[in-house]
Protein backbone atom coordinates (compact mmCIF):
# COMPACT_ATOMS: atom_id res chain seq x y z
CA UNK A 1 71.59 44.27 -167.03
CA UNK A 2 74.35 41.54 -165.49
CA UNK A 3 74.50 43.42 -162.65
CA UNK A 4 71.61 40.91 -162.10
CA UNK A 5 73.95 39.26 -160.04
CA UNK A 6 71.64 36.49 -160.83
CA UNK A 7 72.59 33.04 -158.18
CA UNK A 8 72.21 30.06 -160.61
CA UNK A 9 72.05 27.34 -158.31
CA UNK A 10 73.77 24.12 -159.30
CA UNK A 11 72.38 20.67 -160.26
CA UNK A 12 68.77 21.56 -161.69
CA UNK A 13 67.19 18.14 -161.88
CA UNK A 14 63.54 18.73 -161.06
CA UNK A 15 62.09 16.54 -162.85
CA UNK A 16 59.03 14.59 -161.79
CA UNK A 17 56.93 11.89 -164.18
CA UNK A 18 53.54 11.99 -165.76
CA UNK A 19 52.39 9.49 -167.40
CA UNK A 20 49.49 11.37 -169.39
CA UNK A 21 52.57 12.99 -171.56
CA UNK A 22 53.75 11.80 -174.71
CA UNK A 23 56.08 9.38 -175.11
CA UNK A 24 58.32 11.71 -177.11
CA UNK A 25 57.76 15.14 -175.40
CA UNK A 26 58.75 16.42 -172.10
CA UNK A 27 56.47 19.09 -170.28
CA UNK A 28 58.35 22.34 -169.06
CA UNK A 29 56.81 24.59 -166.60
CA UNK A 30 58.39 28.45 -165.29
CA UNK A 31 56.94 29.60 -162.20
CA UNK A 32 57.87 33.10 -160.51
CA UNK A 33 57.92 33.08 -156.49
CA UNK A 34 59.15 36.30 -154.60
CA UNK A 35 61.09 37.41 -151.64
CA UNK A 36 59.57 40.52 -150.49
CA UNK A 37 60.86 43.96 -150.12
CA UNK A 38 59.36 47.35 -148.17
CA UNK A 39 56.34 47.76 -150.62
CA UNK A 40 52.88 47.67 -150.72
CA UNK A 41 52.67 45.95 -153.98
CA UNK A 42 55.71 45.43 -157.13
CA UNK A 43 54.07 44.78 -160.58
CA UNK A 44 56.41 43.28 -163.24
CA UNK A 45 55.11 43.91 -166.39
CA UNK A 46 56.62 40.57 -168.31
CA UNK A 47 56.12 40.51 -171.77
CA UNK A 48 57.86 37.21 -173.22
CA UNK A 49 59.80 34.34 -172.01
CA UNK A 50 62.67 32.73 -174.03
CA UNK A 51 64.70 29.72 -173.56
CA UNK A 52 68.02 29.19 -175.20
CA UNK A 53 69.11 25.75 -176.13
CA UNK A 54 71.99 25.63 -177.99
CA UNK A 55 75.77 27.13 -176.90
CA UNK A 56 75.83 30.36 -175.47
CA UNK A 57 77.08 32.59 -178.21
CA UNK A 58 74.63 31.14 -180.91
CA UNK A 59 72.14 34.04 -181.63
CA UNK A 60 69.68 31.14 -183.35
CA UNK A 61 69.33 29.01 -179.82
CA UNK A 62 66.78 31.49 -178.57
CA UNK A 63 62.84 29.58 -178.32
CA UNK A 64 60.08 31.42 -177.46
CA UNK A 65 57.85 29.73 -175.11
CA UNK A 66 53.95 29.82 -175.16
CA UNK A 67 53.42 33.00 -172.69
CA UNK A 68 50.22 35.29 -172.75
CA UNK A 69 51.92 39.07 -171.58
CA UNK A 70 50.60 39.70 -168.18
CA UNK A 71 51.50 42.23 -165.14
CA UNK A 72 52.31 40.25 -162.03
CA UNK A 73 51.95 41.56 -158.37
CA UNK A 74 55.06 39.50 -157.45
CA UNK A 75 54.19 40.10 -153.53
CA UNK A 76 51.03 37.74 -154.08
CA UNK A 77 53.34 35.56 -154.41
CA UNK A 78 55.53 34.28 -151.07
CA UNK A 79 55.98 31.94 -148.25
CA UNK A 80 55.87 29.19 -150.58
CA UNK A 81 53.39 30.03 -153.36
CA UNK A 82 54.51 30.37 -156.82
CA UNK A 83 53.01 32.07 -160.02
CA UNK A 84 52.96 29.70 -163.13
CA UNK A 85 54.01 31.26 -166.19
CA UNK A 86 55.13 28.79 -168.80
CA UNK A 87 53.27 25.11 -168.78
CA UNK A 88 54.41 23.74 -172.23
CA UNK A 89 54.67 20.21 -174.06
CA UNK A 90 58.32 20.53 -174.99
CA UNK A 91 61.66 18.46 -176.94
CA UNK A 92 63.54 16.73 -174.39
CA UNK A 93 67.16 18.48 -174.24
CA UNK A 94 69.38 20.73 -172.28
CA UNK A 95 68.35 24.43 -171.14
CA UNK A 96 71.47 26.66 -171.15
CA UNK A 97 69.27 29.85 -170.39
CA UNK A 98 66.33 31.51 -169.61
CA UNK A 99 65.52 35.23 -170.76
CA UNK A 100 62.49 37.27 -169.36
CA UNK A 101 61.56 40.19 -171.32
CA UNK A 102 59.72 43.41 -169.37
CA UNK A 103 57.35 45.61 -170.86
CA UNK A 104 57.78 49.65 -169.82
CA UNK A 105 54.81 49.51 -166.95
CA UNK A 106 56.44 47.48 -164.09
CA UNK A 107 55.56 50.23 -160.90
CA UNK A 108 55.66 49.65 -157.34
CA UNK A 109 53.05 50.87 -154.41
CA UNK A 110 55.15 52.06 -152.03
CA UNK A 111 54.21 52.11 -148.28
CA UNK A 112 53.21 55.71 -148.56
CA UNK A 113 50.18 54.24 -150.77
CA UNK A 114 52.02 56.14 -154.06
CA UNK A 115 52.69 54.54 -157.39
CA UNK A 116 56.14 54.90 -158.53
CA UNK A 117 57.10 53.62 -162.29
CA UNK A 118 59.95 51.37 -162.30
CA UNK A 119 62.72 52.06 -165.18
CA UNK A 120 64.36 49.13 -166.66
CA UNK A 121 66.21 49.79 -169.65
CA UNK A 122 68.14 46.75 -170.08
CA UNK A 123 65.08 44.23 -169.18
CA UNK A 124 63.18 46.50 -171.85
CA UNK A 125 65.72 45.80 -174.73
CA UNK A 126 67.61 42.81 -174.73
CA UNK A 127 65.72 40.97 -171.63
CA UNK A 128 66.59 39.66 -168.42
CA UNK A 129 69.19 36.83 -169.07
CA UNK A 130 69.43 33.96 -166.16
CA UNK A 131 72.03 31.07 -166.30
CA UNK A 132 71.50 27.83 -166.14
CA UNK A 133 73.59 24.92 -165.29
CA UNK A 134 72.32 21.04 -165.78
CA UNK A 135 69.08 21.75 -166.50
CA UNK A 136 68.13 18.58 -168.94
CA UNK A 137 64.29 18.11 -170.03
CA UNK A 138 63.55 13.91 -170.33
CA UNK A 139 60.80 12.33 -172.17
CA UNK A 140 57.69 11.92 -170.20
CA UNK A 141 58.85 14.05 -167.07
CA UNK A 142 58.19 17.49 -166.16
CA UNK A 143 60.73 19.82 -165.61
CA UNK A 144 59.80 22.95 -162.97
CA UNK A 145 61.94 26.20 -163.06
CA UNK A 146 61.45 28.16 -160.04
CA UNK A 147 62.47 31.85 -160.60
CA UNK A 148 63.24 33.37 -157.38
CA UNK A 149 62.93 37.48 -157.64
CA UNK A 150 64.23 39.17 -154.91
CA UNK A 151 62.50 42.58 -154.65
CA UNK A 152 64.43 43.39 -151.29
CA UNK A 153 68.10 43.71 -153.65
CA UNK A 154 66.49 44.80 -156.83
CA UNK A 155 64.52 48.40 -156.48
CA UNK A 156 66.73 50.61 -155.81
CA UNK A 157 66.23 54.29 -154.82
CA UNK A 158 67.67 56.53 -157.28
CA UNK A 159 70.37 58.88 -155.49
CA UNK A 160 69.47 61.95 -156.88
CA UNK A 161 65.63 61.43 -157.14
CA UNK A 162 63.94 64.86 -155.71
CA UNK A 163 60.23 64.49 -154.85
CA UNK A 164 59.69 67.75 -155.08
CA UNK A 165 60.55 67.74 -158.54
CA UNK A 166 59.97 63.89 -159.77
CA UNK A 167 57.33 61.96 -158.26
CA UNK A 168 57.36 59.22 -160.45
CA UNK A 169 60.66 58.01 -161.02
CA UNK A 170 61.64 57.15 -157.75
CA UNK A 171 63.04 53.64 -158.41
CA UNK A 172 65.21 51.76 -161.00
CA UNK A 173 64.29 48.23 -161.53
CA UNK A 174 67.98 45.80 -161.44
CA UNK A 175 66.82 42.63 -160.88
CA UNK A 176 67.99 39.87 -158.76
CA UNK A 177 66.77 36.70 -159.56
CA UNK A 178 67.77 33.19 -158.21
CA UNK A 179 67.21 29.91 -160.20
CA UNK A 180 66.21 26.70 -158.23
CA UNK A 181 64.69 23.34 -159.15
CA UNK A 182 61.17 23.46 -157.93
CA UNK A 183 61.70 19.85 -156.48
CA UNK A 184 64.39 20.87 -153.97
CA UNK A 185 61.91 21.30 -151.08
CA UNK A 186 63.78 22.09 -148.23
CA UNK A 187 63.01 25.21 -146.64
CA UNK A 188 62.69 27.90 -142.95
CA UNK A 189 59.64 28.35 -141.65
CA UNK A 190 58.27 30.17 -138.42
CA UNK A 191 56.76 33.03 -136.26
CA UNK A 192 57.93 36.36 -134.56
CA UNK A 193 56.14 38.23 -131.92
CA UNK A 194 55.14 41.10 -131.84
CA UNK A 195 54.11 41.17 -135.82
CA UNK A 196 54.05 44.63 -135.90
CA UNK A 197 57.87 44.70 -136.07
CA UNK A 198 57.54 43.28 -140.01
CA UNK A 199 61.24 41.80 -139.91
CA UNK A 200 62.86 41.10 -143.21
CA UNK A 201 64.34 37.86 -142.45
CA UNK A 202 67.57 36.66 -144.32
CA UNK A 203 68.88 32.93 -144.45
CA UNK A 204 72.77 32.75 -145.66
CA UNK A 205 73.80 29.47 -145.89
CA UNK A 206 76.77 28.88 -144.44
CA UNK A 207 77.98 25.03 -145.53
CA UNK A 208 78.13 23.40 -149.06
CA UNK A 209 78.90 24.16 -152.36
CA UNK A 210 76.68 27.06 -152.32
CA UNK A 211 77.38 28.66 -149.24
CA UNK A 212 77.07 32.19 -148.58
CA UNK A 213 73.46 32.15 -151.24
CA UNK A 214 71.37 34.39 -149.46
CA UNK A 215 67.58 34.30 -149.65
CA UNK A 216 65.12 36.48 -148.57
CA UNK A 217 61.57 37.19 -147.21
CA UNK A 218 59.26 39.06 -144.47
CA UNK A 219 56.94 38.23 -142.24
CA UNK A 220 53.20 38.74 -142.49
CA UNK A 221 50.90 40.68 -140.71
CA UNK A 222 50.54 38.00 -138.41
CA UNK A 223 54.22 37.32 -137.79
CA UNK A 224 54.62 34.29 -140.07
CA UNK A 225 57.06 33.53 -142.61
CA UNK A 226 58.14 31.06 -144.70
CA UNK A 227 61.13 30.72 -147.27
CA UNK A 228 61.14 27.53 -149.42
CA UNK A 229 62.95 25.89 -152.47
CA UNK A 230 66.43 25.87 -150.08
CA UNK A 231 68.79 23.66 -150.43
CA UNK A 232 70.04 21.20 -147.87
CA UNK A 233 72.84 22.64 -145.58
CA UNK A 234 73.75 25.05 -142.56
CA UNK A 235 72.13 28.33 -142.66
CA UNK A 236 72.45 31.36 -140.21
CA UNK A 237 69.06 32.96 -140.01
CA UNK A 238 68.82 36.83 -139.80
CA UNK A 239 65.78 39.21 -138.18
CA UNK A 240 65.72 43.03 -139.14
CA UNK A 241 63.18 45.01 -138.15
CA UNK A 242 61.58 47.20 -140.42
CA UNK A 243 59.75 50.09 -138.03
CA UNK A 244 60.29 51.32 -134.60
CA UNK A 245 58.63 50.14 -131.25
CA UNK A 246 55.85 52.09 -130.39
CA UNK A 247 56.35 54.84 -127.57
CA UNK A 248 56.79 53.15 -124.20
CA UNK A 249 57.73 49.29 -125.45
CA UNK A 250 60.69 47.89 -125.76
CA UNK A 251 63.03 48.70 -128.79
CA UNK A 252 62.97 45.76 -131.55
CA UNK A 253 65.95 44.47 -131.88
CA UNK A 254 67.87 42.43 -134.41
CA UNK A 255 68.54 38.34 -134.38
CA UNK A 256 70.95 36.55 -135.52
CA UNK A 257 69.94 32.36 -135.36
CA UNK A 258 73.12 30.45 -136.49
CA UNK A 259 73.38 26.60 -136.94
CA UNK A 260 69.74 26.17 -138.45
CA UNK A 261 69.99 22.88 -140.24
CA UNK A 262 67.55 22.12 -143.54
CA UNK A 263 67.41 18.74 -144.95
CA UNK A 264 65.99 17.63 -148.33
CA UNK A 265 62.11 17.45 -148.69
CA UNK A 266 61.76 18.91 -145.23
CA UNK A 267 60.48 22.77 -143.32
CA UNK A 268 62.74 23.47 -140.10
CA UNK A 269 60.65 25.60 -137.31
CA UNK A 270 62.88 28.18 -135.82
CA UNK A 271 62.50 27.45 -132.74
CA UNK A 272 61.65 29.18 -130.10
CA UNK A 273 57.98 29.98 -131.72
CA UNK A 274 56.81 32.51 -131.59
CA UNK A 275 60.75 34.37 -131.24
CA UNK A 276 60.70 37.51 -129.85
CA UNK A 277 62.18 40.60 -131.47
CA UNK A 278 61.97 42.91 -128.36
């Protein structure tokens, strides 16, 4: 399962106040955003959500939170929207953890239009286990945990998968999953030309205490893209291509964009927009 190579970002302080709370309860909210892979649709079938508040090797800190099972089409969910999942009057305290358990019926539509079942043993059994570092609920305030899934790092083509024999399994399910503070706002916005290209677009920062976090996304159909909840810093900005150039165009090509600066609360444009991948 810890394969997850799950990036815990540090200081989660999102906290912002409402005064309609009680005065002796914090309100904590989980919200699922996604950085898309090469699929048509991913479904996560997520089953229950846990929080674990007391040291990490106490089996009694676990606390289930008030979640209705649901299967989410995580690729609904990009260039800057977010699916709520948790929204909970809570005890003020510190979170040490957050676990997501799957159901079996998470499946992808892959860009052939097929449905392929994703296996996940580990996320099945003992659940999807995320890190967290600093992350203190207050009285009156709401916390916002921002779970991050990367579906570009975590389907992964089985090697020995043989569709003329097994037209199903085609995937495993090993997810990556970054943790950020809903309130850090900074993020990389902007448009490619010509769309059809459908670059995944990587941004690796590459200053601070967290450099080298990667974060992903692609385009839309229109060429747009947007990857939020980043950090202030240096980031180099990557364009890869995900198809060919039509016969008689020029070849896409990759782009590498280094020195793009985000600052706290505020969406750089690449510039220049649209940039041109051929």
């Amino acid at each position: 399962m810890l394969p997850l190579a799950a990036i815990a970002l540090l200081g989660l302080a999102g906290c912002s106040k409402n005064s309609d709370e009680g005065a002796n309860s914090s309100k904590l909210e989980v919200r699922l955003m996604d950085a898309p892979g090469d699929f048509r649709s991913v479904f996560l079938d997520v089953r229950q959500v846990e929080v674990h508040l007391k040291e990490e090797n106490d089996p009694n800190g676990w606390k289930m939170l008030s979640f209705k099972p649901q299967v989410v089409d995580v690729l609904q969910y990009v260039n800057g929207k977010s699916a709520l999942l948790v929204s909970e009057d809570f005890a003020p305290g510190d979170l040490k953890e957050i676990r997501l358990i799957l159901g079996p019926d998470s499946y992808v539509i892959g860009r052939d239009g097929l449905r392929y079942d994703l296996k996940t043993p580990s996320g099945q059994s003992s659940g999807i286990k995320l890190k967290l570092d600093k992350a203190s609920l207050r009285q009156r305030e709401t916390f916002q945990l921002l779970l991050d899934f990367d579906v570009a790092r975590s389907i992964v083509e089985r090697g020995n998968w043989d569709p003329s024999k097994d037209k199903k399994e085609r995937y495993l399910l090993k997810p990556v999953i970054r943790v950020v503070a809903q309130d850090v706002r900074g993020g990389i916005s902007g448009t490619v030309v010509p769309a059809a290209a459908l670059p995944q677009i990587l941004a690796i920062r590459t200053s601070g205490l967290l450099a080298s976090d990667t974060v992903s996304t692609m385009a839309d159909a229109s060429g747009r893209f947007q990857i939020g909840a980043l950090p202030a810093g240096t980031y180099r900005v990557e364009f890869f291509p995900s198809t060919t150039a039509p016969a008689g165009q020029n070849a896409y090509r990759t782009v590498r964009l280094p020195g793009i600066v985000v600052t706290n609360d505020n969406v750089t444009t690449i510039q220049p927009s649209p940039l041109p991948l051929n």
